[in-house]
N, C-alpha and C. Protein backbone atom coordinates (compact mmCIF):
# COMPACT_ATOMS: atom_id res chain seq x y z
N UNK A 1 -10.43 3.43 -16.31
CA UNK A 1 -10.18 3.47 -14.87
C UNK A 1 -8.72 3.12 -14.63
N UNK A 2 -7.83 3.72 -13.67
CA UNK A 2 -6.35 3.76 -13.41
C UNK A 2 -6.78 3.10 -12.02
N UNK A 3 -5.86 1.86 -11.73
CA UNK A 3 -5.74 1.48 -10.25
C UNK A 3 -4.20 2.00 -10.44
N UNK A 4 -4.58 2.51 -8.69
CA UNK A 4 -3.50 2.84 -8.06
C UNK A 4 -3.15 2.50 -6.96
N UNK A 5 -1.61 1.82 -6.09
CA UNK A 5 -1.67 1.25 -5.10
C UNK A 5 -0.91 2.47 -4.01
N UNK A 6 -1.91 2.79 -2.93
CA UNK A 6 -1.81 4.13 -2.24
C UNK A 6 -1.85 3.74 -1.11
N UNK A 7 -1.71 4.68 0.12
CA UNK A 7 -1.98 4.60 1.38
C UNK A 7 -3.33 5.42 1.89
N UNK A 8 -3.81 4.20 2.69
CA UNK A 8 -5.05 4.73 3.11
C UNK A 8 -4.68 5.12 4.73
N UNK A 9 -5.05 6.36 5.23
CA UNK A 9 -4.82 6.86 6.46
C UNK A 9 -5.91 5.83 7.71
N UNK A 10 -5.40 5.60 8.48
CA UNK A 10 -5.62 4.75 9.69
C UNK A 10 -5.44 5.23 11.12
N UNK A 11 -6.05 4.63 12.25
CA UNK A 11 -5.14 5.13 13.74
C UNK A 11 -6.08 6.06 14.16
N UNK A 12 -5.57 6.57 15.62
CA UNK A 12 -5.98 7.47 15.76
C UNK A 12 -4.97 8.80 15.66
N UNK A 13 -5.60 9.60 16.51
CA UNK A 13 -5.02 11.16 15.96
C UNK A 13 -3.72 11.02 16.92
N UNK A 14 -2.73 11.67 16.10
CA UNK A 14 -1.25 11.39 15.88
C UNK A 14 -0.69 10.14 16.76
N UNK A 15 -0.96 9.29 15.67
CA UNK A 15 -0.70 7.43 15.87
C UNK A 15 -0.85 7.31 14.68
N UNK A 16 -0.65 7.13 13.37
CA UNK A 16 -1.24 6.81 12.17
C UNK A 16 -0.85 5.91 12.10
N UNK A 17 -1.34 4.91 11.33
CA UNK A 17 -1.37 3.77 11.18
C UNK A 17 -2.00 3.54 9.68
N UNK A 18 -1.45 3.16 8.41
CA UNK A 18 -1.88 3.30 6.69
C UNK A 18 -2.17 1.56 6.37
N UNK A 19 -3.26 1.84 5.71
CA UNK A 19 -3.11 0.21 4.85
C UNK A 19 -3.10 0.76 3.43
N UNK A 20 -1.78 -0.32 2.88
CA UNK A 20 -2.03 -0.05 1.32
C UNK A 20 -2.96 -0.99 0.69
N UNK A 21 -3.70 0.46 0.14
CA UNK A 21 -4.51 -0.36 -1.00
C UNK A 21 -4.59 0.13 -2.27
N UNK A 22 -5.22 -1.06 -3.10
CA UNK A 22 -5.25 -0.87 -4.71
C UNK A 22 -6.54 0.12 -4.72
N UNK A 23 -6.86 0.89 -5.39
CA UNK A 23 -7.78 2.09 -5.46
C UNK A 23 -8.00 2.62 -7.06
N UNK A 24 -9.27 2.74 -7.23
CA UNK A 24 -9.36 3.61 -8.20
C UNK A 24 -8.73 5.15 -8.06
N UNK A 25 -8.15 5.69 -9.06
CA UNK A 25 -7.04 7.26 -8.81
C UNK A 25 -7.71 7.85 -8.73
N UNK A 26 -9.37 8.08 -9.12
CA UNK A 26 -10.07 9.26 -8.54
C UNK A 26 -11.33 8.80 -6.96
N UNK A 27 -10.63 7.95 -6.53
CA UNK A 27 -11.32 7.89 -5.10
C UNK A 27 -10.46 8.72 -4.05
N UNK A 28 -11.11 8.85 -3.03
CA UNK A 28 -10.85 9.45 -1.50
C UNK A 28 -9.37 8.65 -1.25
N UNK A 29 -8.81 9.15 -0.21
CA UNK A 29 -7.81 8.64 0.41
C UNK A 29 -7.90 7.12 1.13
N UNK A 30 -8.97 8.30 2.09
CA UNK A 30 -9.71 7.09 2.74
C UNK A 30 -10.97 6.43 2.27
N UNK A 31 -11.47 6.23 1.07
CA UNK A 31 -12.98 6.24 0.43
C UNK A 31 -12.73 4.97 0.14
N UNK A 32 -13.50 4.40 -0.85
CA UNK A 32 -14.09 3.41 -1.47
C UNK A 32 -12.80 2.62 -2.19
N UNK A 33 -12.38 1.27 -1.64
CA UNK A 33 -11.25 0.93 -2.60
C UNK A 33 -11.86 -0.38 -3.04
N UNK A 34 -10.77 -1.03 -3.91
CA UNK A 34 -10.81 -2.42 -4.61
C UNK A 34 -10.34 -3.84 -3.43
N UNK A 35 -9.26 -3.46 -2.73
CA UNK A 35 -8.49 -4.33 -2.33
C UNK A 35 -7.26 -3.79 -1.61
N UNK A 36 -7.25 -4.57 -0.25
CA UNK A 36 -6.16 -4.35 0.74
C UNK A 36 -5.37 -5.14 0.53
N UNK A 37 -3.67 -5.08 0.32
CA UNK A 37 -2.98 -5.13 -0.17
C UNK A 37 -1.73 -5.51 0.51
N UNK A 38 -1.84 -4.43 2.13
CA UNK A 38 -0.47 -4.71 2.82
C UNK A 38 -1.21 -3.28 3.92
N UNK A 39 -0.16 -3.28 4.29
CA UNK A 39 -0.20 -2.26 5.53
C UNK A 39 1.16 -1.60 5.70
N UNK A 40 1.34 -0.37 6.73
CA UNK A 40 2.83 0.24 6.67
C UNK A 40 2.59 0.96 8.37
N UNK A 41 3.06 0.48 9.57
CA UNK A 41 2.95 1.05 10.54
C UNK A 41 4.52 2.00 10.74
N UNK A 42 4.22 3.41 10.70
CA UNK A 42 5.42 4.08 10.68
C UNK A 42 6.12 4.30 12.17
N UNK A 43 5.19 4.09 13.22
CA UNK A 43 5.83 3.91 14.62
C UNK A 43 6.70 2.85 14.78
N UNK A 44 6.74 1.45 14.27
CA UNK A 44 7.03 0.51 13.74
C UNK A 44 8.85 0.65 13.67
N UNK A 45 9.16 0.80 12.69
CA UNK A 45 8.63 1.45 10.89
C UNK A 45 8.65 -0.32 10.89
N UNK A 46 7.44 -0.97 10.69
CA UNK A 46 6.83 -2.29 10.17
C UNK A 46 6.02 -2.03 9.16
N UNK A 47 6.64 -2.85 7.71
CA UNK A 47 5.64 -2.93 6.56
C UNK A 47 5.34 -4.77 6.22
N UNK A 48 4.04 -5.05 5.94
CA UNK A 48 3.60 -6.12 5.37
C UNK A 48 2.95 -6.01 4.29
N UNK A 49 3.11 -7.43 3.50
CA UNK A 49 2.30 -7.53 2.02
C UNK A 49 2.13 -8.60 2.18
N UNK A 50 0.60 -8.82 1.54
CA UNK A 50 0.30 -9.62 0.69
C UNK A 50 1.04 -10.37 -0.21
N UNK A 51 2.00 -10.85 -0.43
CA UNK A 51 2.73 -10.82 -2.14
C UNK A 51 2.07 -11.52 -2.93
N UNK A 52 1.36 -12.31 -3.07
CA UNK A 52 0.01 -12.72 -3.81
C UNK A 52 -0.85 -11.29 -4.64
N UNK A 53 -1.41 -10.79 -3.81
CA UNK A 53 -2.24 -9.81 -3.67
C UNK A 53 -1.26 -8.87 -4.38
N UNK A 54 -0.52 -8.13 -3.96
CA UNK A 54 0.71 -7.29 -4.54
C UNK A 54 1.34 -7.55 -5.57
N UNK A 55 1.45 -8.85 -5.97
CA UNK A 55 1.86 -9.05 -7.83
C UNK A 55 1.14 -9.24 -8.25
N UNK A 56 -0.32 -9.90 -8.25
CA UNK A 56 -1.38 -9.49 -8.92
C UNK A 56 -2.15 -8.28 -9.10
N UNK A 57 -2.05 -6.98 -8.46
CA UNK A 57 -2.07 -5.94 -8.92
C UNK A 57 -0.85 -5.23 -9.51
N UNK A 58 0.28 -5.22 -9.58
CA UNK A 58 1.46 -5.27 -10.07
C UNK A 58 1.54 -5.67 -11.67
N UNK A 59 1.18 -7.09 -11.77
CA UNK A 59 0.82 -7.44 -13.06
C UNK A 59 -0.23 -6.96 -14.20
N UNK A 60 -1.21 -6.51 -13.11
CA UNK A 60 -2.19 -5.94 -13.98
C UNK A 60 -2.48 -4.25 -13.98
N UNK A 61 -1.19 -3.73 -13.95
CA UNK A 61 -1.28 -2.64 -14.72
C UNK A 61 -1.56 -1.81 -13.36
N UNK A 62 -1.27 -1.81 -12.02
CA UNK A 62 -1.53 -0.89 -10.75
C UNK A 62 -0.53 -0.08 -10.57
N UNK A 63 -0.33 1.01 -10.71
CA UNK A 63 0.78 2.27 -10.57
C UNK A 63 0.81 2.28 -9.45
N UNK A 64 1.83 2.42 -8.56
CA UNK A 64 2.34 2.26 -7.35
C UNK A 64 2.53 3.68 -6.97
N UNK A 65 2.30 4.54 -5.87
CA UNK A 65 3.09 5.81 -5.42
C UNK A 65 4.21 5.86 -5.18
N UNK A 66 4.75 7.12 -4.86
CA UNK A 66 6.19 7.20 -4.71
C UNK A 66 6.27 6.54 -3.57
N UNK A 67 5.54 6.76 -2.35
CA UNK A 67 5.69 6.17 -1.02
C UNK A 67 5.61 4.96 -1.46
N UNK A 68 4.37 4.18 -1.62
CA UNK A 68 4.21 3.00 -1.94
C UNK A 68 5.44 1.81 -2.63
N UNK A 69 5.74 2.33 -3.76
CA UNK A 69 6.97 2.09 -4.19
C UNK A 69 8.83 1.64 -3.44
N UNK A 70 8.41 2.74 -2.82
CA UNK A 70 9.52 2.17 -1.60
C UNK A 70 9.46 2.06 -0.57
N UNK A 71 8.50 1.60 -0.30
CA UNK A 71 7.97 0.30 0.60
C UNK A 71 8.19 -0.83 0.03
N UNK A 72 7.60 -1.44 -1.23
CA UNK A 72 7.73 -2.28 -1.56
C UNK A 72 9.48 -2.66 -1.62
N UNK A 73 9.63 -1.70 -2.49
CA UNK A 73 11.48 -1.92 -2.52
C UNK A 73 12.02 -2.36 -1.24
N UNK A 74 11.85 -1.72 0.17
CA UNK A 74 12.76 -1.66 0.97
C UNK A 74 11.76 -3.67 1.62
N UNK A 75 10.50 -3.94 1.57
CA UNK A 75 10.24 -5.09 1.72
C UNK A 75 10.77 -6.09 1.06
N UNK A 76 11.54 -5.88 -0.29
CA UNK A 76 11.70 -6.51 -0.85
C UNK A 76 13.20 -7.01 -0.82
N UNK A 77 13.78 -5.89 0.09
CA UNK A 77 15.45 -5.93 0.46
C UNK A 77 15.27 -6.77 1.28
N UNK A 78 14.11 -6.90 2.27
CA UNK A 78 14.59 -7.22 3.69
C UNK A 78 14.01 -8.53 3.84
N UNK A 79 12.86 -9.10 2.80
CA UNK A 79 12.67 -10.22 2.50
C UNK A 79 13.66 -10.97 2.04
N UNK A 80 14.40 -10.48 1.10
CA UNK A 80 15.63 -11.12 0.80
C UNK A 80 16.88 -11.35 1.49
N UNK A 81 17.29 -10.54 2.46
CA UNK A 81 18.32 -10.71 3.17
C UNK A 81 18.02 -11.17 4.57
């Protein structure tokens, strides 16, 4: 089994609203996951994490998406500065 940390579609119709979560790679978008993780409101543009939650799937081997990925990056700029 591959966890993967993805966006799950949210909101209503054209409002989206995503929570990232850790997911098995052959589930639904929106289907059956492991664990919520963070969220990404693009009206916003507001992203939150877990960081608990987010380096413990991190550590254990969770492939991140391309989106996902820089999210984290750009949270991780803006946490810092």
């Amino acid at each position: 089994m591959a966890v993967h940390l993805r966006l799950a579609r949210a909101g209503a119709k054209k409002a989206p609203f995503y929570h990232i979560i850790a997911t098995d790679s052959r589930s639904p978008r929106d289907g059956k996951f492991l664990e919520q993780v963070g969220s990404y409101d693009p009206a916003g543009p507001k992203v939150s994490f877990d960081d608990v939650k987010l380096e413990k799937w991190l550590k254990n081997g969770a492939v991140p998406t391309v989106t996902v990925k820089n999210l984290i990056k750009s949270h991780k700029a803006a946490s810092a500065a």
